[in-house]
PDB file of N, CA and C in Angstrom:
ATOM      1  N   UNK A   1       0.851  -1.172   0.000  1.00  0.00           N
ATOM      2  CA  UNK A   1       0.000   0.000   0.000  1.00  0.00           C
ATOM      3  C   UNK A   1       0.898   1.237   0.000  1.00  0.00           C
ATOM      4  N   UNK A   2       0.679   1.868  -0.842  1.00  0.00           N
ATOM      5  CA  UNK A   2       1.490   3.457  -1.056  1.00  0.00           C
ATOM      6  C   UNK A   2       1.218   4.183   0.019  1.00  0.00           C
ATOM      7  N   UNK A   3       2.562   4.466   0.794  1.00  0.00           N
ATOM      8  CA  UNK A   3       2.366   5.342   2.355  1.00  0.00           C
ATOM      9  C   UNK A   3       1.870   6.659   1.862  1.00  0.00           C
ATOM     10  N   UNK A   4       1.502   7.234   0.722  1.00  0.00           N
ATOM     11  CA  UNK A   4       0.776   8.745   0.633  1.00  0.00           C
ATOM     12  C   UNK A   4      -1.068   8.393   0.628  1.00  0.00           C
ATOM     13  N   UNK A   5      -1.133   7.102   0.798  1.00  0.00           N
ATOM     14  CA  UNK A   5      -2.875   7.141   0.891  1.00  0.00           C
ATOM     15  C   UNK A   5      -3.106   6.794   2.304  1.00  0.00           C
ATOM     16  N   UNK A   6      -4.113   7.693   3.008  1.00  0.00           N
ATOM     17  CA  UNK A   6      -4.380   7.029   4.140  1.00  0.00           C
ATOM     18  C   UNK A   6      -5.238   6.164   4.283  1.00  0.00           C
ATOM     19  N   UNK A   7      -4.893   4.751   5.209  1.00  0.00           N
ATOM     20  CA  UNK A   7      -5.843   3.463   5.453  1.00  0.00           C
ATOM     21  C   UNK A   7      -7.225   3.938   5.700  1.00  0.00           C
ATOM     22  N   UNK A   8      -8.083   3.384   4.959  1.00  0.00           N
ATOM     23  CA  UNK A   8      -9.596   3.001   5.514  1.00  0.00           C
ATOM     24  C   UNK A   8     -10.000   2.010   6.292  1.00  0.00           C
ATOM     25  N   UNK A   9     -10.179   1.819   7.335  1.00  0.00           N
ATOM     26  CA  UNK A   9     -10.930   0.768   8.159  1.00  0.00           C
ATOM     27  C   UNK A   9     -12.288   0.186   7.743  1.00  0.00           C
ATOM     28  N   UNK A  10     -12.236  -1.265   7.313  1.00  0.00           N
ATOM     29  CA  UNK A  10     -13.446  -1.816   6.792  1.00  0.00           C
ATOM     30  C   UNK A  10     -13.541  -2.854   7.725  1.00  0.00           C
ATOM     31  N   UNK A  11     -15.090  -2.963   7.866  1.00  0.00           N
ATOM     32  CA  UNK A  11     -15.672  -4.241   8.551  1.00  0.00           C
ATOM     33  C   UNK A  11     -15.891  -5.475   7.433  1.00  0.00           C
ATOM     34  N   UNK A  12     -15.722  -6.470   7.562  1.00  0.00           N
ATOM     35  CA  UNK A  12     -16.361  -7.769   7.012  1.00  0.00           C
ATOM     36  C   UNK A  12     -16.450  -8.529   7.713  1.00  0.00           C
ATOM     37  N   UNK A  13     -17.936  -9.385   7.154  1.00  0.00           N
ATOM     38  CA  UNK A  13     -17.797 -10.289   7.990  1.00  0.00           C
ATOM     39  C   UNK A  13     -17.543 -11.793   6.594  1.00  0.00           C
ATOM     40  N   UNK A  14     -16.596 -12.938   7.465  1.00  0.00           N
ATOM     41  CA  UNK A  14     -16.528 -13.689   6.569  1.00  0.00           C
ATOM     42  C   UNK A  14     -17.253 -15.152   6.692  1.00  0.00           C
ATOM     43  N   UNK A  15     -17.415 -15.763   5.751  1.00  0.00           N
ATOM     44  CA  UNK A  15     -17.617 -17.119   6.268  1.00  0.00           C
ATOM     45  C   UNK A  15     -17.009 -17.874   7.140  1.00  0.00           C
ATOM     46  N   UNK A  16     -17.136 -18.924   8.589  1.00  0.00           N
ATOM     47  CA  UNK A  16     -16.257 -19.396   9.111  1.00  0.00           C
ATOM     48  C   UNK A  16     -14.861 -20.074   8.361  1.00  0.00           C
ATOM     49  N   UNK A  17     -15.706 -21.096   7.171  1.00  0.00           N
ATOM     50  CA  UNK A  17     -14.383 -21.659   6.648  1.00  0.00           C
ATOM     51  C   UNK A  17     -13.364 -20.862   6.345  1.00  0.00           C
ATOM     52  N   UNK A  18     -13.709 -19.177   5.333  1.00  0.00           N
ATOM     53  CA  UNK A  18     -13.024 -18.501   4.707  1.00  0.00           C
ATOM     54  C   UNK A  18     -12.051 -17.961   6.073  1.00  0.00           C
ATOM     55  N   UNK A  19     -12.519 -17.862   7.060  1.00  0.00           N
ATOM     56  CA  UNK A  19     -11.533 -16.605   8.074  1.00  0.00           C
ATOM     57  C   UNK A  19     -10.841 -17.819   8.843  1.00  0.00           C
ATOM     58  N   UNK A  20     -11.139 -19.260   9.191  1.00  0.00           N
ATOM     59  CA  UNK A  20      -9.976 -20.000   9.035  1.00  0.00           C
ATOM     60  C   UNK A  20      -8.998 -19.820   8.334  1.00  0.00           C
ATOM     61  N   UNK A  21      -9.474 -20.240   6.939  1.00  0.00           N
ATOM     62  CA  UNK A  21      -7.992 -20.316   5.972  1.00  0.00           C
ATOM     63  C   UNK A  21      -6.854 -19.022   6.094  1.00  0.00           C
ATOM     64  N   UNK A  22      -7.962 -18.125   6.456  1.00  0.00           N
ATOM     65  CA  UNK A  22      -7.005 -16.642   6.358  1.00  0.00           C
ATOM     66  C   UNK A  22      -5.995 -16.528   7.647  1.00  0.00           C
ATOM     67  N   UNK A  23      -6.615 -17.063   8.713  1.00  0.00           N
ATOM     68  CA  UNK A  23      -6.095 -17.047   9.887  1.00  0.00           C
ATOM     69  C   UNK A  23      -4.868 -17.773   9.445  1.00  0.00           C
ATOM     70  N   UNK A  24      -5.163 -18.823   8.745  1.00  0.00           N
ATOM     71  CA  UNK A  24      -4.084 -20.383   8.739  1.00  0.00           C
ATOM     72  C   UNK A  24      -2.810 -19.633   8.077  1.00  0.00           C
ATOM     73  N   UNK A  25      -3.267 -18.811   6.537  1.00  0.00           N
ATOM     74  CA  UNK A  25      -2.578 -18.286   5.929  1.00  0.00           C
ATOM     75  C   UNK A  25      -1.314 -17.250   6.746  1.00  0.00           C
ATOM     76  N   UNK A  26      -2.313 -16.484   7.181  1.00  0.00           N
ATOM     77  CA  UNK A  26      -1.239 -15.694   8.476  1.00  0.00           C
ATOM     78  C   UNK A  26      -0.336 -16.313   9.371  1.00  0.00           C
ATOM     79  N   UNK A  27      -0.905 -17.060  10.034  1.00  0.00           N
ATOM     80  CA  UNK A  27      -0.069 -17.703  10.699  1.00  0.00           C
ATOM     81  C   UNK A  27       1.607 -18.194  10.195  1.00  0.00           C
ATOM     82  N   UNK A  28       0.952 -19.209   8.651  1.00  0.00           N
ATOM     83  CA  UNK A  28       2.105 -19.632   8.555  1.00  0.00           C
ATOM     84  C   UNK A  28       2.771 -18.494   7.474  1.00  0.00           C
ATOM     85  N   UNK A  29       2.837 -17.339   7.244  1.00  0.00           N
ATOM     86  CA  UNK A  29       3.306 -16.316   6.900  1.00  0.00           C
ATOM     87  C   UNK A  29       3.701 -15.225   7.655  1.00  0.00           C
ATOM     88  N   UNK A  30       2.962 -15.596   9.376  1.00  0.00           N
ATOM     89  CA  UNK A  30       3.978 -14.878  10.144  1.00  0.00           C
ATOM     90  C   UNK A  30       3.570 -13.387  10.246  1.00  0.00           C
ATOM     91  N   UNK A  31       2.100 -12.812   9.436  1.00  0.00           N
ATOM     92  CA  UNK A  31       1.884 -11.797   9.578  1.00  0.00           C
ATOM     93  C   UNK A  31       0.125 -11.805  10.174  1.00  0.00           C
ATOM     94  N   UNK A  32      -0.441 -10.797   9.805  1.00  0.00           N
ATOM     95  CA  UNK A  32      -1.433 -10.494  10.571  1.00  0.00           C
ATOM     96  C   UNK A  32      -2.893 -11.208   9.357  1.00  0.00           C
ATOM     97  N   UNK A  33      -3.761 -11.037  10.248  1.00  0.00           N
ATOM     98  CA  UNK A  33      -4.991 -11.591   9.117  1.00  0.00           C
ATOM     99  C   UNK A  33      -5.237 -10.549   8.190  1.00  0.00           C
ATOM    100  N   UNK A  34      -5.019  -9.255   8.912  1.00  0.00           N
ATOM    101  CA  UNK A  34      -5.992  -8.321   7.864  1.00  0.00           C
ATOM    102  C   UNK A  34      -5.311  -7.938   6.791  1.00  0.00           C
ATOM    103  N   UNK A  35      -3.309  -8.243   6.885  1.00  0.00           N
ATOM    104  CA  UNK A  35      -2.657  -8.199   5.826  1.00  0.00           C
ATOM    105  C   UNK A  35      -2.852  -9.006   4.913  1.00  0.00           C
ATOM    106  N   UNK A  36      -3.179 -10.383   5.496  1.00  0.00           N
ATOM    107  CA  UNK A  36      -3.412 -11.158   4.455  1.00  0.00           C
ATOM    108  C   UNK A  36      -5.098 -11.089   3.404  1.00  0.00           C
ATOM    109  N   UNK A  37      -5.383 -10.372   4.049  1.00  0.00           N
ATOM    110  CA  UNK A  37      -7.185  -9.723   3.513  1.00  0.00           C
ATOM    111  C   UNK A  37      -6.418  -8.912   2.452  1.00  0.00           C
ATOM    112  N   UNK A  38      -5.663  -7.673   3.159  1.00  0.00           N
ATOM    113  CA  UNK A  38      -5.181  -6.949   1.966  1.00  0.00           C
ATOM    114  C   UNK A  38      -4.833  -7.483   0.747  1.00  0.00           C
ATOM    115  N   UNK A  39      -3.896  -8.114   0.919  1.00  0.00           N
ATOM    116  CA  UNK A  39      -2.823  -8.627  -0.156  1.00  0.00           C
ATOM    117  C   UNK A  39      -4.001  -9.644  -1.119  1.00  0.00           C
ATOM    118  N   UNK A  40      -4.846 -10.903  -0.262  1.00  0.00           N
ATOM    119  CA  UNK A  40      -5.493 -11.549  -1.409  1.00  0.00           C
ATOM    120  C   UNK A  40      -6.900 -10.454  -2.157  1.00  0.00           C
ATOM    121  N   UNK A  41      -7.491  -9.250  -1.458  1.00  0.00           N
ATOM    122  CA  UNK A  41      -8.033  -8.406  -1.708  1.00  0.00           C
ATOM    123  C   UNK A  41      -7.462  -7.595  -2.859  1.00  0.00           C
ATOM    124  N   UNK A  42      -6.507  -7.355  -2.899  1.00  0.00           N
ATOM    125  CA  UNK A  42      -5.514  -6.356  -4.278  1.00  0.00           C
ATOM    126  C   UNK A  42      -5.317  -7.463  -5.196  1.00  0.00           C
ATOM    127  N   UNK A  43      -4.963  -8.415  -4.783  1.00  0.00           N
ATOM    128  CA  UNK A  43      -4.805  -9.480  -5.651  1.00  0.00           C
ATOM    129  C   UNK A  43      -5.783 -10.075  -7.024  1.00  0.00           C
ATOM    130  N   UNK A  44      -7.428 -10.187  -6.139  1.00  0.00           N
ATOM    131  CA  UNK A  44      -8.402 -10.301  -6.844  1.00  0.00           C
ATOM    132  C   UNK A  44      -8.205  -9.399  -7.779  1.00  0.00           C
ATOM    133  N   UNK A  45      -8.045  -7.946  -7.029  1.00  0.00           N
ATOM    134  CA  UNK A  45      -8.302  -6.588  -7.954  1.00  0.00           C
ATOM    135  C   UNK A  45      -7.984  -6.325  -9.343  1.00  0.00           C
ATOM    136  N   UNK A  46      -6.868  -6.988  -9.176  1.00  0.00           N
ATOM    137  CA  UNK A  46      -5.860  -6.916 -10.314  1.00  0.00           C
ATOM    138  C   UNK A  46      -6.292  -8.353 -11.166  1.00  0.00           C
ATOM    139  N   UNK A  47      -6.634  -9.312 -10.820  1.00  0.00           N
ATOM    140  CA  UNK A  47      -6.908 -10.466 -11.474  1.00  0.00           C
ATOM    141  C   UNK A  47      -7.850 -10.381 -12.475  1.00  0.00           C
ATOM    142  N   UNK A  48      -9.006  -9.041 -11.641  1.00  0.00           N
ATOM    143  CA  UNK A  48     -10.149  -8.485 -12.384  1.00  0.00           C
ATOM    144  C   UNK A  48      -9.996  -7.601 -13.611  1.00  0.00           C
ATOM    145  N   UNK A  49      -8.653  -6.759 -13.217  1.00  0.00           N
ATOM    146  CA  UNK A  49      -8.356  -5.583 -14.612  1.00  0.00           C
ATOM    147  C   UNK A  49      -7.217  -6.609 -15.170  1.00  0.00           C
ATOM    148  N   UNK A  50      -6.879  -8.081 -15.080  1.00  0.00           N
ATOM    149  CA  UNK A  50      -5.977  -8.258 -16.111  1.00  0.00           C
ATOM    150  C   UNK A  50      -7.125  -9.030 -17.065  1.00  0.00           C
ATOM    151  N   UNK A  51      -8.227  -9.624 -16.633  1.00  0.00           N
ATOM    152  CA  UNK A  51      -9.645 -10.369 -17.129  1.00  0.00           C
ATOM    153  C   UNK A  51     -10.290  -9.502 -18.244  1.00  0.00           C
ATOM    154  N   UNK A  52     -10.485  -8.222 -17.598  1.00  0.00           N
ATOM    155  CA  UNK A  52     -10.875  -7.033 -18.490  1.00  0.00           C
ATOM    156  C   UNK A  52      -9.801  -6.548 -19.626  1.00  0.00           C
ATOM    157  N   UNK A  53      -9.178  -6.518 -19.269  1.00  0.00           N
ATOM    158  CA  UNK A  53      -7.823  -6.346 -20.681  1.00  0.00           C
ATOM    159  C   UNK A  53      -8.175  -7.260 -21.823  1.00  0.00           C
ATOM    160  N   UNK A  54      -8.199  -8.931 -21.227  1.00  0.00           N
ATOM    161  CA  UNK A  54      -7.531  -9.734 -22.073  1.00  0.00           C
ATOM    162  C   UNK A  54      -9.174 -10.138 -22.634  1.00  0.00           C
ATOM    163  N   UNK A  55     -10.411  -9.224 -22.444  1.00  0.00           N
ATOM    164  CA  UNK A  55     -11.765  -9.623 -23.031  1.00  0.00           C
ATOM    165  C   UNK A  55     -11.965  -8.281 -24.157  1.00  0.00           C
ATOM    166  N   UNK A  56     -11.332  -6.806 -23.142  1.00  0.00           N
ATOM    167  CA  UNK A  56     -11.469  -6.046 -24.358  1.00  0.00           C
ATOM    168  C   UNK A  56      -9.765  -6.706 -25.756  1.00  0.00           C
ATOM    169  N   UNK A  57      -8.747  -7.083 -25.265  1.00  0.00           N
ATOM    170  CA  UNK A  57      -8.066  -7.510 -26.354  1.00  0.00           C
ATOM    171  C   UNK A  57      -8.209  -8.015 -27.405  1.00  0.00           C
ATOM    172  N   UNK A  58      -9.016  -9.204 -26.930  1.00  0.00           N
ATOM    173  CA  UNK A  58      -9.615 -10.360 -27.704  1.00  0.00           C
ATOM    174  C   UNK A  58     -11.122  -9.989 -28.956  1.00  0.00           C
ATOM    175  N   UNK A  59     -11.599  -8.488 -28.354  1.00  0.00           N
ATOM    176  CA  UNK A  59     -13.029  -8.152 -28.573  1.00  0.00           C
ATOM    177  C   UNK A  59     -11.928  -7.062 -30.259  1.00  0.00           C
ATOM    178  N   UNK A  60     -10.825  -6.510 -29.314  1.00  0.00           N
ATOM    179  CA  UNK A  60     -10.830  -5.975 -30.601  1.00  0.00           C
ATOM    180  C   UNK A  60     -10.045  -6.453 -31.717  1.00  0.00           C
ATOM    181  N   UNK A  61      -9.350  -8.115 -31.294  1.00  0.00           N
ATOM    182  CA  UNK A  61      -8.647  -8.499 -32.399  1.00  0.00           C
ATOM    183  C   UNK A  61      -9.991  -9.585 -33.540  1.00  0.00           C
ATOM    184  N   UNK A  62     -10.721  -9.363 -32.364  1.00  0.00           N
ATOM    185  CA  UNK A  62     -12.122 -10.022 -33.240  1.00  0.00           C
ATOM    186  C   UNK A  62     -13.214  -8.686 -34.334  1.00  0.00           C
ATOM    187  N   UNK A  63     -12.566  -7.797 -33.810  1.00  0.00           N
ATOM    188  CA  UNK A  63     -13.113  -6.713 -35.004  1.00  0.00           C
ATOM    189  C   UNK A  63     -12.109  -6.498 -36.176  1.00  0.00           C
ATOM    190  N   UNK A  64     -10.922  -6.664 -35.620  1.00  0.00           N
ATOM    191  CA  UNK A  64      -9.806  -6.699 -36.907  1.00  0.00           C
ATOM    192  C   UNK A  64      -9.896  -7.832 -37.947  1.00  0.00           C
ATOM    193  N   UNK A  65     -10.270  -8.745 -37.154  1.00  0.00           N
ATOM    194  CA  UNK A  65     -10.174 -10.098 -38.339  1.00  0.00           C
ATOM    195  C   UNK A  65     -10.762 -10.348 -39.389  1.00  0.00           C
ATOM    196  N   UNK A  66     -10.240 -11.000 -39.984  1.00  0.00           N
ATOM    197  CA  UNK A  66     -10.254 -11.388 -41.534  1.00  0.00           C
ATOM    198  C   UNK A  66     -11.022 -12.706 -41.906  1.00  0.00           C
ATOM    199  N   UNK A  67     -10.049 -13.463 -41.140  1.00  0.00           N
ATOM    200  CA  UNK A  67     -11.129 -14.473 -41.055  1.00  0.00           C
ATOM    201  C   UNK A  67     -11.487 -15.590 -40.310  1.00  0.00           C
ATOM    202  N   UNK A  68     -12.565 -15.914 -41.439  1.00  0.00           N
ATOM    203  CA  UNK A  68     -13.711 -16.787 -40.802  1.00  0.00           C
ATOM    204  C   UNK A  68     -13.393 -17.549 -39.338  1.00  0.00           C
ATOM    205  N   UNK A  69     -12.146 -18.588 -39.629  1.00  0.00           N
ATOM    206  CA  UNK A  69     -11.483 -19.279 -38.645  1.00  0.00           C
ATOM    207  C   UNK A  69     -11.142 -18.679 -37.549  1.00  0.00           C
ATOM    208  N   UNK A  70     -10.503 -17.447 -37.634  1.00  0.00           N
ATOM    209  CA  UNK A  70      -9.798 -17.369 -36.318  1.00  0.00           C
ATOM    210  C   UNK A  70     -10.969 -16.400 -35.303  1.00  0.00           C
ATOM    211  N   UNK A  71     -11.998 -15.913 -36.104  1.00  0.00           N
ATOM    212  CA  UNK A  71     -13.177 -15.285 -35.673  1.00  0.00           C
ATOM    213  C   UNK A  71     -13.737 -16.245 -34.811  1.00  0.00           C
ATOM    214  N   UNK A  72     -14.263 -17.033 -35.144  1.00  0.00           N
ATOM    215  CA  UNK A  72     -14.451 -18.210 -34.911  1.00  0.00           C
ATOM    216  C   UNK A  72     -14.336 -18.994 -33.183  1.00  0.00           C
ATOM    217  N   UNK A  73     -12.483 -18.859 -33.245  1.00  0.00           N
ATOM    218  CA  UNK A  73     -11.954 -19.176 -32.458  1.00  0.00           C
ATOM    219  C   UNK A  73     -12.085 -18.111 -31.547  1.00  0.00           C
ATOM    220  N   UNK A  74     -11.990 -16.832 -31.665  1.00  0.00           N
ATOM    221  CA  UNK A  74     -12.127 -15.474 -30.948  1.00  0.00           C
ATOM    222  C   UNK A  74     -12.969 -15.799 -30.391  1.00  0.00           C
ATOM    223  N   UNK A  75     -14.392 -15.932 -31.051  1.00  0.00           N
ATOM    224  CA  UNK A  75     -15.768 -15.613 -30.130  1.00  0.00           C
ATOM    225  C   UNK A  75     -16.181 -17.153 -29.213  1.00  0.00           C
ATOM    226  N   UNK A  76     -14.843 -18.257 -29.479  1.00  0.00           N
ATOM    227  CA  UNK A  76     -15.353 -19.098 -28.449  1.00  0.00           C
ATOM    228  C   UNK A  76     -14.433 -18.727 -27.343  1.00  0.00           C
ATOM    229  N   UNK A  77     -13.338 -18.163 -27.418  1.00  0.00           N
ATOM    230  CA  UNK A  77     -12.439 -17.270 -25.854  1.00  0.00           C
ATOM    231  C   UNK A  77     -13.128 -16.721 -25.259  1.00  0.00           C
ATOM    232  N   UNK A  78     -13.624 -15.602 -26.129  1.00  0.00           N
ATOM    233  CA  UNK A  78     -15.113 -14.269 -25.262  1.00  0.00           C
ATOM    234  C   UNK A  78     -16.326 -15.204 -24.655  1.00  0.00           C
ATOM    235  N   UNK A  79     -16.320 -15.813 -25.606  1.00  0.00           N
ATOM    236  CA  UNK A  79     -17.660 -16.995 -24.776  1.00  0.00           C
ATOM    237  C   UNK A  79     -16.985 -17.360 -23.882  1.00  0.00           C
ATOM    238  N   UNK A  80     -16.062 -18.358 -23.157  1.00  0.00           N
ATOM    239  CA  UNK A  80     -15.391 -18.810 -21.913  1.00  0.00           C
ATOM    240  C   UNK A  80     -15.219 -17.882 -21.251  1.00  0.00           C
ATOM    241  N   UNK A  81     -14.435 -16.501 -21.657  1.00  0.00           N
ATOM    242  CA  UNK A  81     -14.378 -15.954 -20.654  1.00  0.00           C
ATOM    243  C   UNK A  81     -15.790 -15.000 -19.705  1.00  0.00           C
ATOM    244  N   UNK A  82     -17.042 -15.185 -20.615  1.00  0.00           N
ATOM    245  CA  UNK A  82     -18.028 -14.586 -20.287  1.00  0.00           C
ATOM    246  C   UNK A  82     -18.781 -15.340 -19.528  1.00  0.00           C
ATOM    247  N   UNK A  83     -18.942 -16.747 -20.337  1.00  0.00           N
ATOM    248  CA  UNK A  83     -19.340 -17.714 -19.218  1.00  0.00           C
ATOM    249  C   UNK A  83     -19.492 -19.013 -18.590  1.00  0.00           C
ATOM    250  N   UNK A  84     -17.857 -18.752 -18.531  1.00  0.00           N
ATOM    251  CA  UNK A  84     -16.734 -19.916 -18.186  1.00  0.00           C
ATOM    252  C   UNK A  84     -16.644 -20.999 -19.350  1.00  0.00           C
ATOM    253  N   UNK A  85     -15.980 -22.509 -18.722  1.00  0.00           N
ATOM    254  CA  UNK A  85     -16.004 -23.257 -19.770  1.00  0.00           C
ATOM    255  C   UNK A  85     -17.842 -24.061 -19.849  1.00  0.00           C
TER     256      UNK A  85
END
């Protein structure tokens, strides 16, 4: 976290199983739970804008194309990635 933003304090509440694992995670990493909230929290974040990249990528190499075939193949990626396999 960039020391020029100041922390927000958030409540959640989690599922038991989920705030195990997190606990477990901490533990054997030696740091705190809510770091480990952070870190898999930014983590998602980014998992989400690399998802969004690689759907608008795909959207616009499927407007460039030529052909039939690889169109084809394009709009079954956008399909998986829209809604799953």
């Amino acid at each position: 976290m960039p020391t020029s933003e100041k922390p927000v304090r958030q409540s959640v509440t989690l599922p038991a199983r989920v705030a195990r694992h997190v606990r477990s995670l901490a533990k054997a990493k030696r740091t705190s739970a809510s770091r480990i909230l952070v870190d898999l929290v930014e983590a998602g974040l980014e998992a989400r804008e690399a998802d969004k990249k690689r759907f608008l990528d795909l959207a616009d190499r499927l407007a460039r194309s030529k052909d039939p075939a690889e169109q084809e193949r394009i709009k079954e990626q956008l399909a998986r990635l829209t809604f799953g396999e």
